[in-house]
N, C-alpha and C. Protein backbone atom coordinates (compact mmCIF):
# COMPACT_ATOMS: atom_id res chain seq x y z
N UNK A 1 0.82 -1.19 0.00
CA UNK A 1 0.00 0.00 0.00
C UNK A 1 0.86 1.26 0.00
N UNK A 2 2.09 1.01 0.65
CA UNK A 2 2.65 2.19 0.46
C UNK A 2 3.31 2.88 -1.11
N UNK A 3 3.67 1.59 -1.66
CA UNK A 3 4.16 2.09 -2.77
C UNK A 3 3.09 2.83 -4.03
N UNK A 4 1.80 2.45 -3.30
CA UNK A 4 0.55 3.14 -4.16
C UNK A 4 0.81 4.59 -3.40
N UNK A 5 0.95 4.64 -2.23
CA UNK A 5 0.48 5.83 -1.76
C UNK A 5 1.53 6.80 -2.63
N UNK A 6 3.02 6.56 -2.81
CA UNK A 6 4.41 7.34 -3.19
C UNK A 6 3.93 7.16 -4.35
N UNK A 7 3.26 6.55 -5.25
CA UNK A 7 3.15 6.80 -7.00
C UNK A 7 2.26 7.59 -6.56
N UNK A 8 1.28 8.02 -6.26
CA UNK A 8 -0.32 9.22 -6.00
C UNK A 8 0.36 10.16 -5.94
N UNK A 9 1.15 10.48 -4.71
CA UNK A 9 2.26 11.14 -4.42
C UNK A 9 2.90 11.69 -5.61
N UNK A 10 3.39 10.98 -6.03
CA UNK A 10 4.39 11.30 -7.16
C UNK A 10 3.59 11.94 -8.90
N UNK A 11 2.52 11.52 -8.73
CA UNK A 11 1.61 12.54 -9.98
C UNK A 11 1.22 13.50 -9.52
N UNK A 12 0.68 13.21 -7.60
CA UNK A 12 0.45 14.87 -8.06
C UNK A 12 1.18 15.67 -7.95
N UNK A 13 2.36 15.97 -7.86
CA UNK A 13 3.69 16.48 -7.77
C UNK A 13 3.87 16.70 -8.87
N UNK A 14 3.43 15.78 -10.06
CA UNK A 14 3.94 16.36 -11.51
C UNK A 14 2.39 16.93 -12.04
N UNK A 15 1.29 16.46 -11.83
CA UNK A 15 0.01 17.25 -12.04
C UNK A 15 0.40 18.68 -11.55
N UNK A 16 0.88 18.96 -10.10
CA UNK A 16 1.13 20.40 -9.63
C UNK A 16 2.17 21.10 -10.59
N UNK A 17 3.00 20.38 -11.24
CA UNK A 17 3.89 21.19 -11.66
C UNK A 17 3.41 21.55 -13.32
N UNK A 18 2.60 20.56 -13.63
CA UNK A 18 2.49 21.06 -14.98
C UNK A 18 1.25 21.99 -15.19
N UNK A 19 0.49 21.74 -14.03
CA UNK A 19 -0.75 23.18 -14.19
C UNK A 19 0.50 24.46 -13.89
N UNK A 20 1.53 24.43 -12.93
CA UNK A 20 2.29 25.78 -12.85
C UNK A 20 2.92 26.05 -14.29
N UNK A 21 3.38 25.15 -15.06
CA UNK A 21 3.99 25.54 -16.34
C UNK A 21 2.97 25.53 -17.34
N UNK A 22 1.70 24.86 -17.23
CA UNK A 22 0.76 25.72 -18.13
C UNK A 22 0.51 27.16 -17.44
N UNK A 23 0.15 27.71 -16.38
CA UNK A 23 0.15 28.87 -15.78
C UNK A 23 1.28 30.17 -16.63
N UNK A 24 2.06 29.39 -16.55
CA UNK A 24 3.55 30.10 -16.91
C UNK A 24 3.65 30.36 -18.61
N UNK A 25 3.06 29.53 -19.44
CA UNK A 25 3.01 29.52 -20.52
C UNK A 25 1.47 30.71 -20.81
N UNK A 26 0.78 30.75 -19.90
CA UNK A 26 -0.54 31.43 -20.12
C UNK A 26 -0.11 32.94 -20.08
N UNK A 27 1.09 33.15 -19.24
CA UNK A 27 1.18 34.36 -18.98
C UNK A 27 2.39 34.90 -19.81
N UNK A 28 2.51 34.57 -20.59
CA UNK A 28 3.78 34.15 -21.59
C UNK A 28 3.75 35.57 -22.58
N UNK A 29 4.52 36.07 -23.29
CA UNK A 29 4.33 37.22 -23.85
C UNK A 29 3.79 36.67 -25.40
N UNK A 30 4.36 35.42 -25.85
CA UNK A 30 3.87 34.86 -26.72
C UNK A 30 2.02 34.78 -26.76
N UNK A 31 1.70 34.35 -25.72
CA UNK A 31 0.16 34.28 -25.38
C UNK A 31 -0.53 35.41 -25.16
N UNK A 32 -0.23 36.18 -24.78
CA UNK A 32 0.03 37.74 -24.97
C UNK A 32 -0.50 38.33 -26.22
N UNK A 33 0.74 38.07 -27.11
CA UNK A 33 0.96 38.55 -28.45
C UNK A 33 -0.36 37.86 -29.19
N UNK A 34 -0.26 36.63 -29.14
CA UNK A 34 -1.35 35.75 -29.91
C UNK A 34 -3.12 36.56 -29.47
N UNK A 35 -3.55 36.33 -28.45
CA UNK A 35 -4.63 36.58 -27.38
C UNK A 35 -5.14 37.95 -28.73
N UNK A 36 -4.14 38.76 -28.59
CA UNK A 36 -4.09 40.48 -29.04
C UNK A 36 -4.40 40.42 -30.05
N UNK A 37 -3.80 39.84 -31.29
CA UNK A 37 -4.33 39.94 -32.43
C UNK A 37 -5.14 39.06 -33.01
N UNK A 38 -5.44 37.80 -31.84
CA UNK A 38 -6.99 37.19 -32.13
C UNK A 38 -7.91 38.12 -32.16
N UNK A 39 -8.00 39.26 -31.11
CA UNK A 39 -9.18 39.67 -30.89
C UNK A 39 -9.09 41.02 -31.76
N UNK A 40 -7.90 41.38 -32.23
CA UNK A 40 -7.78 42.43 -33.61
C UNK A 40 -8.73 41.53 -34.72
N UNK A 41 -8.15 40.19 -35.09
CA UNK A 41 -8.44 40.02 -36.02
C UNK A 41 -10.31 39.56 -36.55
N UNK A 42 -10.86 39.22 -34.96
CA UNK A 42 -11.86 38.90 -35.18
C UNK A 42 -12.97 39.83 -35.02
N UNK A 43 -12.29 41.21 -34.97
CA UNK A 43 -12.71 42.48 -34.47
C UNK A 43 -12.55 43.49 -35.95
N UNK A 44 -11.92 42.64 -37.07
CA UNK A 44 -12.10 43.82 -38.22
C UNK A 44 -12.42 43.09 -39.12
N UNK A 45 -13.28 43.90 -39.93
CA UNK A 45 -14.66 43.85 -40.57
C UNK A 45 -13.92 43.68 -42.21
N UNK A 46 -13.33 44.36 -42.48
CA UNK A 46 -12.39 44.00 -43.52
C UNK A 46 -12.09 42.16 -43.45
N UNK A 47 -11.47 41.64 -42.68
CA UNK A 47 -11.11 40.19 -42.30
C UNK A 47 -12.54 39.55 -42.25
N UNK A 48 -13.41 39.92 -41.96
CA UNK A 48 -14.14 39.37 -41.65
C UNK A 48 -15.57 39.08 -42.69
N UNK A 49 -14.91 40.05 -43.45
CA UNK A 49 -16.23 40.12 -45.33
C UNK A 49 -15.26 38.94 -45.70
N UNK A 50 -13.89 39.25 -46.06
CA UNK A 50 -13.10 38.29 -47.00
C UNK A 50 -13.26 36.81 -46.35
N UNK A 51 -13.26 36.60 -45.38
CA UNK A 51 -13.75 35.26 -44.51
C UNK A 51 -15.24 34.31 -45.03
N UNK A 52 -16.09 35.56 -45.07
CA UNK A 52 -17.31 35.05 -45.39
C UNK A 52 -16.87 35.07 -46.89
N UNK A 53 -16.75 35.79 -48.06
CA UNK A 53 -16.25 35.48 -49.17
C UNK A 53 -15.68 34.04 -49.52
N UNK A 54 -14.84 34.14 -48.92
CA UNK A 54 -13.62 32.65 -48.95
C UNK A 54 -14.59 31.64 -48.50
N UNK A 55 -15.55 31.82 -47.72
CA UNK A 55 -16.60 30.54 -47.08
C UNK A 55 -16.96 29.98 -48.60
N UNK A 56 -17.60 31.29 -48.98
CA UNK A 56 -18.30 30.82 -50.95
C UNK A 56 -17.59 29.89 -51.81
N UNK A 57 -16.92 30.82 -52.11
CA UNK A 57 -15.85 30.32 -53.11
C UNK A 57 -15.22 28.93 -52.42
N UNK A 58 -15.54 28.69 -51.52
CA UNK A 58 -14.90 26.99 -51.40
C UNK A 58 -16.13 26.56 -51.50
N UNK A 59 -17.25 26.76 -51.25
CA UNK A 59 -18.24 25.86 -51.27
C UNK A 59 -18.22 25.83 -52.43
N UNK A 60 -18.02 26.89 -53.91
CA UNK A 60 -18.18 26.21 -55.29
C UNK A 60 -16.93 25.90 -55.75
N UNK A 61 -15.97 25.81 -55.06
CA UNK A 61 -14.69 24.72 -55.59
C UNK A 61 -14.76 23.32 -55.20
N UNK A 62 -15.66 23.24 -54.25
CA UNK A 62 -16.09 21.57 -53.19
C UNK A 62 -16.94 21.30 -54.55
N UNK A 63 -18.22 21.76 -55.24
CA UNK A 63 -18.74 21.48 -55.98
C UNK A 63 -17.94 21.21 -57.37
N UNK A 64 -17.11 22.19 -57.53
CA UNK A 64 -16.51 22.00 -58.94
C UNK A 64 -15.65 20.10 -58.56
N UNK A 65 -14.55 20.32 -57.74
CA UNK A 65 -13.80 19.23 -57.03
C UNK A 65 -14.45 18.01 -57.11
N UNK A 66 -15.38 17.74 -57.49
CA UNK A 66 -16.39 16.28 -57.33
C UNK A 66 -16.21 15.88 -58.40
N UNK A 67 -15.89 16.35 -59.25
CA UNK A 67 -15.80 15.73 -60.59
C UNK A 67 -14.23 16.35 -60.97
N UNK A 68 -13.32 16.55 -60.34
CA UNK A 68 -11.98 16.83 -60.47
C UNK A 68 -11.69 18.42 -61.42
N UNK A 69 -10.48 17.76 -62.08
CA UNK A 69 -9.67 18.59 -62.90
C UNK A 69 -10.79 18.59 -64.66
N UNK A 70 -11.78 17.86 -64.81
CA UNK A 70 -12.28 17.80 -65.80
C UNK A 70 -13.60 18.73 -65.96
N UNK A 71 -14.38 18.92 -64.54
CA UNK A 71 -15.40 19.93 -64.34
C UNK A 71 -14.58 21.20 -65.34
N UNK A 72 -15.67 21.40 -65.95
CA UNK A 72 -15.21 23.40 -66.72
C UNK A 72 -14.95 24.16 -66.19
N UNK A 73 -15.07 24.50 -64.97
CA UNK A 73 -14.97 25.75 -63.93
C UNK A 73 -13.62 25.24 -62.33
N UNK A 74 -13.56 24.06 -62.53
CA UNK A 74 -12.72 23.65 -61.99
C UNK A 74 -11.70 24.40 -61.49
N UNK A 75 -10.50 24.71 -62.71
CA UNK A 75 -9.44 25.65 -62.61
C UNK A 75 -9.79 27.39 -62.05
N UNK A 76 -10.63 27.63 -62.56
CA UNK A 76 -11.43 29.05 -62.40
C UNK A 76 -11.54 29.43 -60.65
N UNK A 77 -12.36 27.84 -60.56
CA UNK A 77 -12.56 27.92 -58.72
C UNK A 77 -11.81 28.14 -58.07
N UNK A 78 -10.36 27.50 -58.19
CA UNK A 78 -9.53 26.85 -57.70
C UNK A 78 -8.85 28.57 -57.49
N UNK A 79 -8.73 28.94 -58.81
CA UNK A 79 -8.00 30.18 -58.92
C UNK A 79 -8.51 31.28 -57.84
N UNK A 80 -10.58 31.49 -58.05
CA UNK A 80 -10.70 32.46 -56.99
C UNK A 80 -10.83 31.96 -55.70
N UNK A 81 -10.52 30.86 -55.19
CA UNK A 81 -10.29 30.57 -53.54
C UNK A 81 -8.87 31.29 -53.55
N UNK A 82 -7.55 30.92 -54.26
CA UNK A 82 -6.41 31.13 -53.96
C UNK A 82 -6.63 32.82 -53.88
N UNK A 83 -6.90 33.17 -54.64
CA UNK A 83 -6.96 34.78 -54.82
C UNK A 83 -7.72 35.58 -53.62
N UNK A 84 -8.44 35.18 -53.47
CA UNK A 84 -9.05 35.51 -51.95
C UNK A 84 -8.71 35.52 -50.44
N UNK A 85 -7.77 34.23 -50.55
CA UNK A 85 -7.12 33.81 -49.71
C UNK A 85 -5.70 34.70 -49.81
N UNK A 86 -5.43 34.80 -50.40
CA UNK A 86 -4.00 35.97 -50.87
C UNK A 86 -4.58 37.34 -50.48
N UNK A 87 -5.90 37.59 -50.95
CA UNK A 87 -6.49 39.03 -50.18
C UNK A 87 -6.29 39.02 -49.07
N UNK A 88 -7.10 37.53 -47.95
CA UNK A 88 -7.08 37.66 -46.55
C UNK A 88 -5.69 38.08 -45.94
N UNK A 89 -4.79 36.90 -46.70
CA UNK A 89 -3.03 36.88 -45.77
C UNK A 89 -2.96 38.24 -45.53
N UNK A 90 -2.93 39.03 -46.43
CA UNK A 90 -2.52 40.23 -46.86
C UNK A 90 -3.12 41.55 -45.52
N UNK A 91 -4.30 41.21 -45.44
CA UNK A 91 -4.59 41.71 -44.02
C UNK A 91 -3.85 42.20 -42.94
N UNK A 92 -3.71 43.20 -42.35
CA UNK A 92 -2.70 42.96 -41.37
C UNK A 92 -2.56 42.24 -39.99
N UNK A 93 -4.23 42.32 -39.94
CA UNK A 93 -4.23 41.73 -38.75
C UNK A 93 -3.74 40.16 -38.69
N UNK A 94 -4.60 39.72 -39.63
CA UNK A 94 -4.62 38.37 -40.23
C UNK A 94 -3.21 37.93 -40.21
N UNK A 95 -2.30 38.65 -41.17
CA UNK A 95 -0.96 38.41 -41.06
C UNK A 95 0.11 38.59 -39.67
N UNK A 96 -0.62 39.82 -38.54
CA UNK A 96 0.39 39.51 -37.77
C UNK A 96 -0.37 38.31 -36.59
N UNK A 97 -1.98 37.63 -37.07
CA UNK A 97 -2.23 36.76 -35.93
C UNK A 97 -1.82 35.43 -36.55
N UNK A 98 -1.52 35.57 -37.72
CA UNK A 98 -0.66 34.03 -38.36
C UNK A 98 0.80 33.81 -37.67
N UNK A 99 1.20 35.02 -37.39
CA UNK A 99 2.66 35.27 -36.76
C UNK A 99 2.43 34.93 -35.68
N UNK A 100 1.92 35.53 -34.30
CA UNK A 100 1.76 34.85 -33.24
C UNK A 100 1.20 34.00 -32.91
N UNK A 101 0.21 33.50 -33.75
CA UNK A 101 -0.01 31.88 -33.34
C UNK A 101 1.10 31.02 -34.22
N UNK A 102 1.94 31.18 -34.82
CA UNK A 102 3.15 30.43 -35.34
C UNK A 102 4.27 30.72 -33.78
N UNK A 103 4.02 31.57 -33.50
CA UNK A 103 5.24 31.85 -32.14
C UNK A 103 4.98 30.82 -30.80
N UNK A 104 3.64 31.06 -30.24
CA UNK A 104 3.09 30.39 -29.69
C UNK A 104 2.76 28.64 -29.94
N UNK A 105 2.51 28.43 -31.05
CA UNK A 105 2.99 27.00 -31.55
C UNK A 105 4.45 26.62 -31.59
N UNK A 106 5.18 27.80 -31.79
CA UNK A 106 6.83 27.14 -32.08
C UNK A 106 7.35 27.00 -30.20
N UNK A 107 6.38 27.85 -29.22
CA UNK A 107 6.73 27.73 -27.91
C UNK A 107 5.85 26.33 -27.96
N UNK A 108 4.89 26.10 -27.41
CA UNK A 108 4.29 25.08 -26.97
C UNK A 108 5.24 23.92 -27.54
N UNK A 109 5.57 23.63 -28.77
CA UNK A 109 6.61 22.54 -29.25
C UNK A 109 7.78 22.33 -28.70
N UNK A 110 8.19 23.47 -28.53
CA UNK A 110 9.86 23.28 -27.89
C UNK A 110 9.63 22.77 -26.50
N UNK A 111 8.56 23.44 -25.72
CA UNK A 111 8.17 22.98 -24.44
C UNK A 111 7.98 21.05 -24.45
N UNK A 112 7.06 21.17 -25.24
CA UNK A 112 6.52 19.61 -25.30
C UNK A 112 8.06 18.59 -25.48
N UNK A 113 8.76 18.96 -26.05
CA UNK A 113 9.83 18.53 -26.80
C UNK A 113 10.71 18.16 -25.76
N UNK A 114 11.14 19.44 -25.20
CA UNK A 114 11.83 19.29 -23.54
C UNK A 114 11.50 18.43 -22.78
N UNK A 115 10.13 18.28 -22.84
CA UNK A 115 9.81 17.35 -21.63
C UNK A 115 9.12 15.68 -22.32
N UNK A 116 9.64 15.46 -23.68
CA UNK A 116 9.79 14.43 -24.15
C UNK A 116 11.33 13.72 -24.15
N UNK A 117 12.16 14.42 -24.44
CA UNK A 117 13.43 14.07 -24.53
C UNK A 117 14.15 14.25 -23.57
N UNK A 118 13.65 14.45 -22.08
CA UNK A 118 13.85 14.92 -20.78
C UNK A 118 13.71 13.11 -20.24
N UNK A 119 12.52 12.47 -20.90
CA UNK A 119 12.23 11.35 -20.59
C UNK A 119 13.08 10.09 -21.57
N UNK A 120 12.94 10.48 -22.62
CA UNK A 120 13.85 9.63 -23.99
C UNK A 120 13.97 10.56 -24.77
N UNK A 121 15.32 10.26 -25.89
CA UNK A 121 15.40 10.95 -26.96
C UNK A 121 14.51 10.27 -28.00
N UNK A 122 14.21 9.44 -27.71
CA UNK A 122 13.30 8.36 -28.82
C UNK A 122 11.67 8.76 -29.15
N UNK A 123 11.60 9.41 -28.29
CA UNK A 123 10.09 9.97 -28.43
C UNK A 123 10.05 10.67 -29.16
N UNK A 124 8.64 10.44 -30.05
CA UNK A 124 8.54 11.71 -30.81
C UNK A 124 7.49 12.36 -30.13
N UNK A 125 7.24 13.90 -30.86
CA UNK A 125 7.29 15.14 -30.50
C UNK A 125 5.98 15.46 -31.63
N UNK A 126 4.80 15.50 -31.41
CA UNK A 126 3.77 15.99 -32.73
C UNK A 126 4.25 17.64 -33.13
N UNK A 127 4.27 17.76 -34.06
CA UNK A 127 4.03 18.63 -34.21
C UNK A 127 3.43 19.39 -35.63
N UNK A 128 2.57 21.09 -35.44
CA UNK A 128 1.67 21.17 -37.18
C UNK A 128 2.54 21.45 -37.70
N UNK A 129 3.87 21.98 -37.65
CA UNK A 129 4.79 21.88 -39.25
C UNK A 129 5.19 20.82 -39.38
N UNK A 130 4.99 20.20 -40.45
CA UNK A 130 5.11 18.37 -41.10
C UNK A 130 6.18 18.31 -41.18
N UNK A 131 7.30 19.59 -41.60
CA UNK A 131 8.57 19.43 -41.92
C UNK A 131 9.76 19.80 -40.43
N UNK A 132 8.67 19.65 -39.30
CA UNK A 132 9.73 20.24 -38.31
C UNK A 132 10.65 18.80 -37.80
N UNK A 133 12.04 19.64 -37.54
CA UNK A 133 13.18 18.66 -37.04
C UNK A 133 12.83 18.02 -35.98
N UNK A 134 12.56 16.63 -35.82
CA UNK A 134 12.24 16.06 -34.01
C UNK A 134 10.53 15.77 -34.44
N UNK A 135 10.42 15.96 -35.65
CA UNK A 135 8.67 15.65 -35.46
C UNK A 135 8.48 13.93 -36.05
N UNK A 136 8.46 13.52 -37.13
CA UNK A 136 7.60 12.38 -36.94
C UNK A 136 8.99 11.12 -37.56
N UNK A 137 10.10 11.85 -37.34
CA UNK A 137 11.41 10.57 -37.98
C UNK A 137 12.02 10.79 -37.03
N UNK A 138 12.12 11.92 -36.03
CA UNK A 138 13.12 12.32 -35.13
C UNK A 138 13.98 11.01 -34.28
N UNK A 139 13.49 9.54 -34.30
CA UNK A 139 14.66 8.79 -33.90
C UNK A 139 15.22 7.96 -35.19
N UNK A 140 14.90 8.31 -36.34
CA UNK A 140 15.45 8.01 -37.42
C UNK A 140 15.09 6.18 -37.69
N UNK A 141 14.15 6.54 -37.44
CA UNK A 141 13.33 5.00 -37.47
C UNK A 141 13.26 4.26 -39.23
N UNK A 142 13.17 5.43 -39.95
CA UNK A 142 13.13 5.39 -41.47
C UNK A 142 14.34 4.85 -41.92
N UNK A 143 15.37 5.63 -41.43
CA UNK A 143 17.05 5.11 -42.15
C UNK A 143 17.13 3.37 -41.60
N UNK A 144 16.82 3.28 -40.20
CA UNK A 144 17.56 2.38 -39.37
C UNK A 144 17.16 1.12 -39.20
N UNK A 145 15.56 1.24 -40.26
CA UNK A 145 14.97 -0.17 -40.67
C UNK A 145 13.84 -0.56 -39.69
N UNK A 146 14.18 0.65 -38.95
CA UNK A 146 12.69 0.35 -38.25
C UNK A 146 11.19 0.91 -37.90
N UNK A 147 10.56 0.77 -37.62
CA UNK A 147 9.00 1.03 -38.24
C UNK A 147 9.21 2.27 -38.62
N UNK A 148 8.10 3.09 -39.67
CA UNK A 148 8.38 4.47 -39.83
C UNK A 148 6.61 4.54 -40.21
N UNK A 149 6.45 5.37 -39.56
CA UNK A 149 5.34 6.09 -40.11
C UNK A 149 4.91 6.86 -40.88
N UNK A 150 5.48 7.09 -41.84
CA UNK A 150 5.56 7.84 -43.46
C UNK A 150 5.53 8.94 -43.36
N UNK A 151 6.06 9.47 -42.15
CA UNK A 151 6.30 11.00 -41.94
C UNK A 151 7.29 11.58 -42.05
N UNK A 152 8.21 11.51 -42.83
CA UNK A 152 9.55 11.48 -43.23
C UNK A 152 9.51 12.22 -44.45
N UNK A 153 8.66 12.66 -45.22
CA UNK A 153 8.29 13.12 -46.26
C UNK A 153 9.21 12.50 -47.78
């Protein structure tokens, strides 16, 4: 019984510590930065026509898309989603809340990362850039003949 009691013990010691380093990450200037131009971005009306726009124009590229590259309007669609979407980036808000939620994702990763390879270097590490170093080959499972999960690009 005791050695149940020292494992209980021993999570919540790491439960306590990781609500303090989510705490710590909340108050983060990154989270900060991000928080700020969420609420810029969902706060201008400019961003927010081209949004509903871009809603359209994919719903008639989903339609064109059903029947591929051979539908007539196909290419056309394809063209005004991209073009619209090149309006939005262009935004400023838009563009600097792509930036801090890329900052804030590149923190949360390195964090996660630390405290994967803190435990093994063998672990992998998820992460949304497909091409990041340490994400889905990071123990080189692909070269070394052993399992790979086709994330290796």
């Amino acid at each position: 019984m005791a050695i149940t009691e020292a494992q209980t013990l021993d999570m919540s010691a790491i439960l306590m510590r990781a609500y303090d380093l989510g705490d710590m990450i909340k108050l983060s200037a990154e989270t900060a930065d991000y928080l700020y131009w969420k609420q810029r971005k969902d706060n201008d009306p400019e961003a927010a026509a081209l949004v509903k726009l871009l809603q359209k124009k994919k719903e008639l590229f989903e339609e064109c898309q059903r029947f591929g590259h051979f539908h007539p309007d196909y290419h056309a669609a394809l063209e005004q989603v991209q073009n619209i979407q090149d309006k939005l980036d262009a935004v400023e808000s838009v563009r600097q809340y792509k930036k801090a939620e890329q900052r804030l994702d590149d923190l949360l990763y390195n964090v996660s990362q630390l405290i994967a390879h803190s435990v093994s270097e063998t672990i992998k590490v998820p992460s949304n850039d497909p091409l990041a170093s340490g994400g889905g080959c990071s123990s080189g499972s692909c070269s070394t003949g052993g399992s790979c999960s086709g994330d290796c690009g």
